[in-house]
Structures are given as structure tokens and as C-alpha cells.
PDB file of N, CA and C in Angstrom:
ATOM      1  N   UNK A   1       0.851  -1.170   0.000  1.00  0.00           N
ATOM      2  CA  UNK A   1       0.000   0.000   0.000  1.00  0.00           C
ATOM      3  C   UNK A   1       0.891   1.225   0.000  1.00  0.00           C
ATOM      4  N   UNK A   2       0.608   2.077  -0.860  1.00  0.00           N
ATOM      5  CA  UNK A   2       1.655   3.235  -0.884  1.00  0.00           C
ATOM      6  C   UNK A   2       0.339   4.071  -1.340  1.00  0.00           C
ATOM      7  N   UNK A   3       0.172   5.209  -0.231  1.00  0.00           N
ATOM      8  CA  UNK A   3      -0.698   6.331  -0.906  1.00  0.00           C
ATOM      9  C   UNK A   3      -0.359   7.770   0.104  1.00  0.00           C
ATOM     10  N   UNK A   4      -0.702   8.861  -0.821  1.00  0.00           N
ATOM     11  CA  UNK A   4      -0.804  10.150  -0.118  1.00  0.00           C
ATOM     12  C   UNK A   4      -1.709  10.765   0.367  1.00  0.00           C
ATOM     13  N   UNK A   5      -3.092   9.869   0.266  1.00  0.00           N
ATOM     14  CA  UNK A   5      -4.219  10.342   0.703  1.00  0.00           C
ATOM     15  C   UNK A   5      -4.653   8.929   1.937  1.00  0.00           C
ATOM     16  N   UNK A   6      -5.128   9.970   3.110  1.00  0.00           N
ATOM     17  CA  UNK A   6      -5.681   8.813   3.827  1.00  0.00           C
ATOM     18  C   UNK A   6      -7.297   7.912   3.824  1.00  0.00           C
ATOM     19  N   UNK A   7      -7.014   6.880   3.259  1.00  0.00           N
ATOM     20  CA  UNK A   7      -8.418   6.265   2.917  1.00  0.00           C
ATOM     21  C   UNK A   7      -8.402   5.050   3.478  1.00  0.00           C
ATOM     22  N   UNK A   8      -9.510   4.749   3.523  1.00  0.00           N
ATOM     23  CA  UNK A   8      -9.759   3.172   4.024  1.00  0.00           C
ATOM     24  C   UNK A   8     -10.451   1.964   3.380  1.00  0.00           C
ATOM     25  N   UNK A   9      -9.781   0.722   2.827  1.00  0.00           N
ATOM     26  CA  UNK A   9     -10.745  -0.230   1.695  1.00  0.00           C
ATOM     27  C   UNK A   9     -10.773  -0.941   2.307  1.00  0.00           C
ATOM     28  N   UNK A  10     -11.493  -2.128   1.606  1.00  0.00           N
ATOM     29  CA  UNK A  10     -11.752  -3.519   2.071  1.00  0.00           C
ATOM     30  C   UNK A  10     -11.682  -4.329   0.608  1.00  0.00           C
ATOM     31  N   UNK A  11     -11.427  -5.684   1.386  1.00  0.00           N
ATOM     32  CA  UNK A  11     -11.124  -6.699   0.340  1.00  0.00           C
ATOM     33  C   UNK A  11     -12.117  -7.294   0.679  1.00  0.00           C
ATOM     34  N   UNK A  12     -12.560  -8.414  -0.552  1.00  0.00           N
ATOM     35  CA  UNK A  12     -13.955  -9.144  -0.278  1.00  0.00           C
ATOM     36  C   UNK A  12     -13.601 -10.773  -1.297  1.00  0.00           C
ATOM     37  N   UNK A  13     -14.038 -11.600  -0.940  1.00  0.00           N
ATOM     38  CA  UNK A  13     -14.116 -12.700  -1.535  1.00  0.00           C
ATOM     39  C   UNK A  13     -15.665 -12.542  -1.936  1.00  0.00           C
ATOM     40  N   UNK A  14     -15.731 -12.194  -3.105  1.00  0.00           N
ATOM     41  CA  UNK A  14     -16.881 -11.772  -4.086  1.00  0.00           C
ATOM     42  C   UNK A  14     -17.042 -11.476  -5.386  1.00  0.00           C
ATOM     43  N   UNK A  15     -18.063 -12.009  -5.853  1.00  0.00           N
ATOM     44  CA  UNK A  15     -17.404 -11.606  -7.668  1.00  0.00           C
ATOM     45  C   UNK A  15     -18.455 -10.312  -8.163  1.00  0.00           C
ATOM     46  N   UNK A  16     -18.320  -9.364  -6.643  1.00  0.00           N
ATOM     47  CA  UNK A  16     -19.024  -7.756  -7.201  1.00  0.00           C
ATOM     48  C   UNK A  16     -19.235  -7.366  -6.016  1.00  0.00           C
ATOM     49  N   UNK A  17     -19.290  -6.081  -5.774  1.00  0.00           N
ATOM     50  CA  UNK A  17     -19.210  -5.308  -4.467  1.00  0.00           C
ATOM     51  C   UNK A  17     -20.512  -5.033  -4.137  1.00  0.00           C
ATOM     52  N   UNK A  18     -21.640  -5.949  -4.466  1.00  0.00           N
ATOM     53  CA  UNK A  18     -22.976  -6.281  -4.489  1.00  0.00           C
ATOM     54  C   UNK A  18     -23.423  -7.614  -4.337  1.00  0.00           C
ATOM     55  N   UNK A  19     -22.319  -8.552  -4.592  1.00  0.00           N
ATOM     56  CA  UNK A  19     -22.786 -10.222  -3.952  1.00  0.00           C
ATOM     57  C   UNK A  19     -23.209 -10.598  -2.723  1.00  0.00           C
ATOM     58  N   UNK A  20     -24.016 -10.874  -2.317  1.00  0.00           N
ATOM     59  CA  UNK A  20     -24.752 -11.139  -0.920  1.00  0.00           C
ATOM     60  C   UNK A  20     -24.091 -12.031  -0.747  1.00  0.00           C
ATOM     61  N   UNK A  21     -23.422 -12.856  -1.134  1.00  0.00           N
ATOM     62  CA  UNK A  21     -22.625 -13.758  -0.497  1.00  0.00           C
ATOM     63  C   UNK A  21     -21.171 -13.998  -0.051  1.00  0.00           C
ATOM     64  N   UNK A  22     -20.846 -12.483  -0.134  1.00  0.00           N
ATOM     65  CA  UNK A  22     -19.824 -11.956   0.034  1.00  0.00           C
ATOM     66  C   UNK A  22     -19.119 -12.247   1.075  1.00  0.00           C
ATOM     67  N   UNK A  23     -17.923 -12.678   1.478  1.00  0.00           N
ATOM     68  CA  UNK A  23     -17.098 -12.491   2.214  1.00  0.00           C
ATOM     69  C   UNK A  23     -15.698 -11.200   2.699  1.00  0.00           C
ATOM     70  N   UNK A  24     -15.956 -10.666   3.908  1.00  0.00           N
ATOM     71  CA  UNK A  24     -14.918  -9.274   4.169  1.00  0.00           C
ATOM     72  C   UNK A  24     -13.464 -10.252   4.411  1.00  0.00           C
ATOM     73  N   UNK A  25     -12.516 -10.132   3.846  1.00  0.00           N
ATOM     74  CA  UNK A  25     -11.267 -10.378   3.920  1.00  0.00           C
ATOM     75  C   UNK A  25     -10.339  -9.743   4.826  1.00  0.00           C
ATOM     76  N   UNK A  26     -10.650  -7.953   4.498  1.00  0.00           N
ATOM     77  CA  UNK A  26      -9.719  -7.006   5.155  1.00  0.00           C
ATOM     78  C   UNK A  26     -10.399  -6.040   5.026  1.00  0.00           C
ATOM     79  N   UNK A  27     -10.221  -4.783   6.383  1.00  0.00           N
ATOM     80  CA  UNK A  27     -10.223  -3.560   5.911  1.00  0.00           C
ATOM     81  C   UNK A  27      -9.088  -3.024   6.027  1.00  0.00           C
ATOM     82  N   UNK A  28      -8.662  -2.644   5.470  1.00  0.00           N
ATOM     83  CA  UNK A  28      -6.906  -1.593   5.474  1.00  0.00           C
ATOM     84  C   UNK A  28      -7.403  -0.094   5.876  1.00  0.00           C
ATOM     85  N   UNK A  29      -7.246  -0.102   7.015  1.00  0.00           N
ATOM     86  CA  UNK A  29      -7.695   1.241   7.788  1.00  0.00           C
ATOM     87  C   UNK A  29      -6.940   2.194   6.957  1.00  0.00           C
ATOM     88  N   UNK A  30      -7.263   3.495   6.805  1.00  0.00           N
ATOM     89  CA  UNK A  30      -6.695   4.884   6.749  1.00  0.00           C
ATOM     90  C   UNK A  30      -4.986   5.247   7.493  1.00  0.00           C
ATOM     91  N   UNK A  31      -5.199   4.442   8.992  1.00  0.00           N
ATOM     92  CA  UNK A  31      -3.920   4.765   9.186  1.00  0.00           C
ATOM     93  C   UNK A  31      -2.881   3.306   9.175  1.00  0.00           C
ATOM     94  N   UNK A  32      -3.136   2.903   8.156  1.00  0.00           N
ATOM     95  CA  UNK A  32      -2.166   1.416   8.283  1.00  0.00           C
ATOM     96  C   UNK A  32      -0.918   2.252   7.506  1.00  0.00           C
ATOM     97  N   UNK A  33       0.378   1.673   7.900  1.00  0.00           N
ATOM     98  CA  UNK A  33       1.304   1.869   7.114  1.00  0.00           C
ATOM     99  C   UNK A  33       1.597   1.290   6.076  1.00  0.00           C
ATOM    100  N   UNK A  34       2.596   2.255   5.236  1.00  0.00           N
ATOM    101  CA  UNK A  34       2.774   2.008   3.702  1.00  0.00           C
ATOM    102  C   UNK A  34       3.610   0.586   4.057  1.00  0.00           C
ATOM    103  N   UNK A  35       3.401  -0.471   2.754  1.00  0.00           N
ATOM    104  CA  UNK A  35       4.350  -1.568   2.332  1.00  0.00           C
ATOM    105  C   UNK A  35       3.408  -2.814   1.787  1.00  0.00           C
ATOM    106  N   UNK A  36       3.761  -3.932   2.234  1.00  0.00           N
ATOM    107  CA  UNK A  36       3.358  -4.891   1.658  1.00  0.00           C
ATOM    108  C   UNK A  36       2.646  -5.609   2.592  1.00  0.00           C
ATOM    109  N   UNK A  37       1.284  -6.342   2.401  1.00  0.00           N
ATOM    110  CA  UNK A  37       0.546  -7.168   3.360  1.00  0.00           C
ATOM    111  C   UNK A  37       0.396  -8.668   2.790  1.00  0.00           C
ATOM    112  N   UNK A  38       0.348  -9.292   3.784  1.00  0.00           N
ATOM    113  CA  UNK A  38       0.045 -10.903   2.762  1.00  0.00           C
ATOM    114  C   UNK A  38      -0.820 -11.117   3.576  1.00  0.00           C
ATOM    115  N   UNK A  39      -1.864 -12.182   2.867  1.00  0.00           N
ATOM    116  CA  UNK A  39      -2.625 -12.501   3.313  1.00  0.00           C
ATOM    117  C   UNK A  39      -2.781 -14.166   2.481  1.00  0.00           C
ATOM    118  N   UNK A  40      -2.936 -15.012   3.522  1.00  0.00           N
ATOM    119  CA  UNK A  40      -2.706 -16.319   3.479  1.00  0.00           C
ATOM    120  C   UNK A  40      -4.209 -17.307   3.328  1.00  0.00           C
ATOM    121  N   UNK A  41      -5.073 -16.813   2.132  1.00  0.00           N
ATOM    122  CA  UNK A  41      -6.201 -17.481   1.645  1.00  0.00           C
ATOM    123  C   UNK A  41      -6.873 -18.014   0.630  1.00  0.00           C
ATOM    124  N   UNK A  42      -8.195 -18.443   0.395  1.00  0.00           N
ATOM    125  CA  UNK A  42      -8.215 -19.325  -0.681  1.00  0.00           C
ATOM    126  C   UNK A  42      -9.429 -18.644  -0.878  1.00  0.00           C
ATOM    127  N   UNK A  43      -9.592 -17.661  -2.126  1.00  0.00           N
ATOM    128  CA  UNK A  43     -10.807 -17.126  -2.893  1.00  0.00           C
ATOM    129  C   UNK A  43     -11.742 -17.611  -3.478  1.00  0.00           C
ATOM    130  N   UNK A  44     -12.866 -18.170  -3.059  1.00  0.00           N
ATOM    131  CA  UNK A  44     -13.802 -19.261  -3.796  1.00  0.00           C
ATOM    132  C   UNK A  44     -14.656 -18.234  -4.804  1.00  0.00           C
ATOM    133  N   UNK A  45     -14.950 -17.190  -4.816  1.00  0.00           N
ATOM    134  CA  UNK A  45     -15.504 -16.488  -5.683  1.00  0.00           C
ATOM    135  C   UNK A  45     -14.865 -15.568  -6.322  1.00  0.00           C
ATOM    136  N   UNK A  46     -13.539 -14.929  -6.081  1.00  0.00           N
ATOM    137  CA  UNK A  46     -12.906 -13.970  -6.726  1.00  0.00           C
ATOM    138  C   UNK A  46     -12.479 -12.847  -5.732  1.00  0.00           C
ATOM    139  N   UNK A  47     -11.713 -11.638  -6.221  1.00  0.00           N
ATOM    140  CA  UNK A  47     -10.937 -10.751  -5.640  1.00  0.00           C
ATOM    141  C   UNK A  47     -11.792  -9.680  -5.869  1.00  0.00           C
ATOM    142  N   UNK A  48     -12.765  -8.905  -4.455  1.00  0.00           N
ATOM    143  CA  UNK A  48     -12.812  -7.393  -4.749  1.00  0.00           C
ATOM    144  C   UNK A  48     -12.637  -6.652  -4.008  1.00  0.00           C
ATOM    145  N   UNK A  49     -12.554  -5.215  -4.395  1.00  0.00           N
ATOM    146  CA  UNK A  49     -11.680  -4.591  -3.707  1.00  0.00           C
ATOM    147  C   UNK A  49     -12.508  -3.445  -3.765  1.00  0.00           C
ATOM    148  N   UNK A  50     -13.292  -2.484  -2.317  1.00  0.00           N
ATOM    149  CA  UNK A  50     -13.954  -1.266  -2.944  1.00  0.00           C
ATOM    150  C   UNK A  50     -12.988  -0.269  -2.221  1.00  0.00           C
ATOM    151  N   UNK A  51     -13.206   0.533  -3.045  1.00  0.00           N
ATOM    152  CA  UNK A  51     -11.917   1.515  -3.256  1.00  0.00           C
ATOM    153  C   UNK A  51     -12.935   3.067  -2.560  1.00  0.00           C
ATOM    154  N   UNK A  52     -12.213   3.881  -1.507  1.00  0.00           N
ATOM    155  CA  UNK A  52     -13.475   5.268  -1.611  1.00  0.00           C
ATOM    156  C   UNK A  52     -12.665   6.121  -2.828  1.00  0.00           C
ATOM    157  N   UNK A  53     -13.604   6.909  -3.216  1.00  0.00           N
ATOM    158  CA  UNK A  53     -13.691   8.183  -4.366  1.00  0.00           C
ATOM    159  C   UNK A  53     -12.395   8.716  -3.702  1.00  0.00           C
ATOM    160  N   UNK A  54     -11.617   9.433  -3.999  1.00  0.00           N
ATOM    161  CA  UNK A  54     -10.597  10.335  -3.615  1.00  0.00           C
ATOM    162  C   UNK A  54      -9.001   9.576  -3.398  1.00  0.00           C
ATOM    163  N   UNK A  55      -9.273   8.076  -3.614  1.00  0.00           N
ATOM    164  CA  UNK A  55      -7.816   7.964  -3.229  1.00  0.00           C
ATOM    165  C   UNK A  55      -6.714   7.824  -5.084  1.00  0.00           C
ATOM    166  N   UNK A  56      -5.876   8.071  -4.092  1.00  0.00           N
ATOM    167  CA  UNK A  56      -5.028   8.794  -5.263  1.00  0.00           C
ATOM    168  C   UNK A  56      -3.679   7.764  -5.012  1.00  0.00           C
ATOM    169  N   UNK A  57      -3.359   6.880  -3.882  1.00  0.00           N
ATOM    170  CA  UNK A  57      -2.489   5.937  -4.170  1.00  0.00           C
ATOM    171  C   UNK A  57      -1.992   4.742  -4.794  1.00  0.00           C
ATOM    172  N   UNK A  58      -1.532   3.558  -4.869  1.00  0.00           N
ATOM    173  CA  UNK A  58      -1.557   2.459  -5.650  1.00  0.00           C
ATOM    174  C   UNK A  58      -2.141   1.609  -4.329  1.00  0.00           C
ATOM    175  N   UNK A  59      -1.955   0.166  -5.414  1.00  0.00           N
ATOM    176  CA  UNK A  59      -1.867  -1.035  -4.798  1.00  0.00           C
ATOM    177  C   UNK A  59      -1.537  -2.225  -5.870  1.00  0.00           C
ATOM    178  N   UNK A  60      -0.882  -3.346  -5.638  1.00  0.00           N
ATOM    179  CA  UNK A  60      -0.398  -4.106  -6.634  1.00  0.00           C
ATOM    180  C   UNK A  60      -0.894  -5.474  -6.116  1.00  0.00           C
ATOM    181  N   UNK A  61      -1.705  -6.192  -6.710  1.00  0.00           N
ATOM    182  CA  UNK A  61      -2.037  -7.273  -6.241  1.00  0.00           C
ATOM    183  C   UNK A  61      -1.183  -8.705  -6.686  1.00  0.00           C
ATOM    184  N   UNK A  62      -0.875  -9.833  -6.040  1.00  0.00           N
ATOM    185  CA  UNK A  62      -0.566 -11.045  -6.435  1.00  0.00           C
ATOM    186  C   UNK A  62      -1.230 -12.374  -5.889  1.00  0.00           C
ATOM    187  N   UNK A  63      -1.011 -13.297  -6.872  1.00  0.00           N
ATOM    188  CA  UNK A  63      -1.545 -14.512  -6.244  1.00  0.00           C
ATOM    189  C   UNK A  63      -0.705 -15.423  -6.916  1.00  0.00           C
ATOM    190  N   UNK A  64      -1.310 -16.510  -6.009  1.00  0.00           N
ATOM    191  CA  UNK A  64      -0.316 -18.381  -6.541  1.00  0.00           C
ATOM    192  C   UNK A  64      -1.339 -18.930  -7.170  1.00  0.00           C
ATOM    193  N   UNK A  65      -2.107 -19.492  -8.358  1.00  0.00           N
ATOM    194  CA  UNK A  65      -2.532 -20.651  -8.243  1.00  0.00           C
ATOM    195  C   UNK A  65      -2.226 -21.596  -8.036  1.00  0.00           C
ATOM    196  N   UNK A  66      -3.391 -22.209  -7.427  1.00  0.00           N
ATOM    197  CA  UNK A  66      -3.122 -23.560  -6.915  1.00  0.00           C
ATOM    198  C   UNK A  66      -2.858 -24.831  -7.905  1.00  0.00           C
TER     199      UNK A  66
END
């Protein structure tokens, strides 16, 4: 996470930021520090990520398949 604006997302095991069957993964608070997070799981529906309006930093995602 590297940004200049302070915001706060969440990750979801969901295939839309509208699936009721959604699972919360993470929220990455506003004041987490910049770098790299791992997270050690198995996505049965897919990767989402809601983002608020205003942020202006990155993020770089990776995965293993299995």
C-alpha cells in the first residue's frame, strides 16, 4: 500500500461489491502503514476490492494458483 491520501478499503471474496454472499477479507484502515501485506487465503468467488472516491495511491495485487 503506498498512498498520499488517507483512505480506508476492504477486500472481499466476491465476484461484485454487491454479492450477498460476500465475504470481508480485510479492511486496510486509513492509518495502516505504507508496504506490503500478505494474506494467506483461498478465494472461492474472486478478488474485490472497494476503493473510496478520492484515493489517489496504488496497490499491486498477487496470487499463486493452486
Amino acid at each position: 500500500i503506498a498512498s498520499s491520501s488517507a483512505t480506508t478499503f476492504t477486500l472481499w471474496d466476491a465476484t461484485s461489491t454487491t454479492d450477498v454472499s460476500s465475504t470481508t477479507l480485510a479492511i486496510i484502515k486509513a492509518s495502516a502503514a505504507e508496504g506490503t501485506y500478505t494474506f494467506d487465503v483461498v478465494l472461492d468467488r474472486g478478488l474485490g476490492i472497494t476503493v473510496p472516491t478520492g484515493f489517489n495511491g496504488s496497490y499491486v495485487i498477487t496470487y499463486r494458483p493452486q
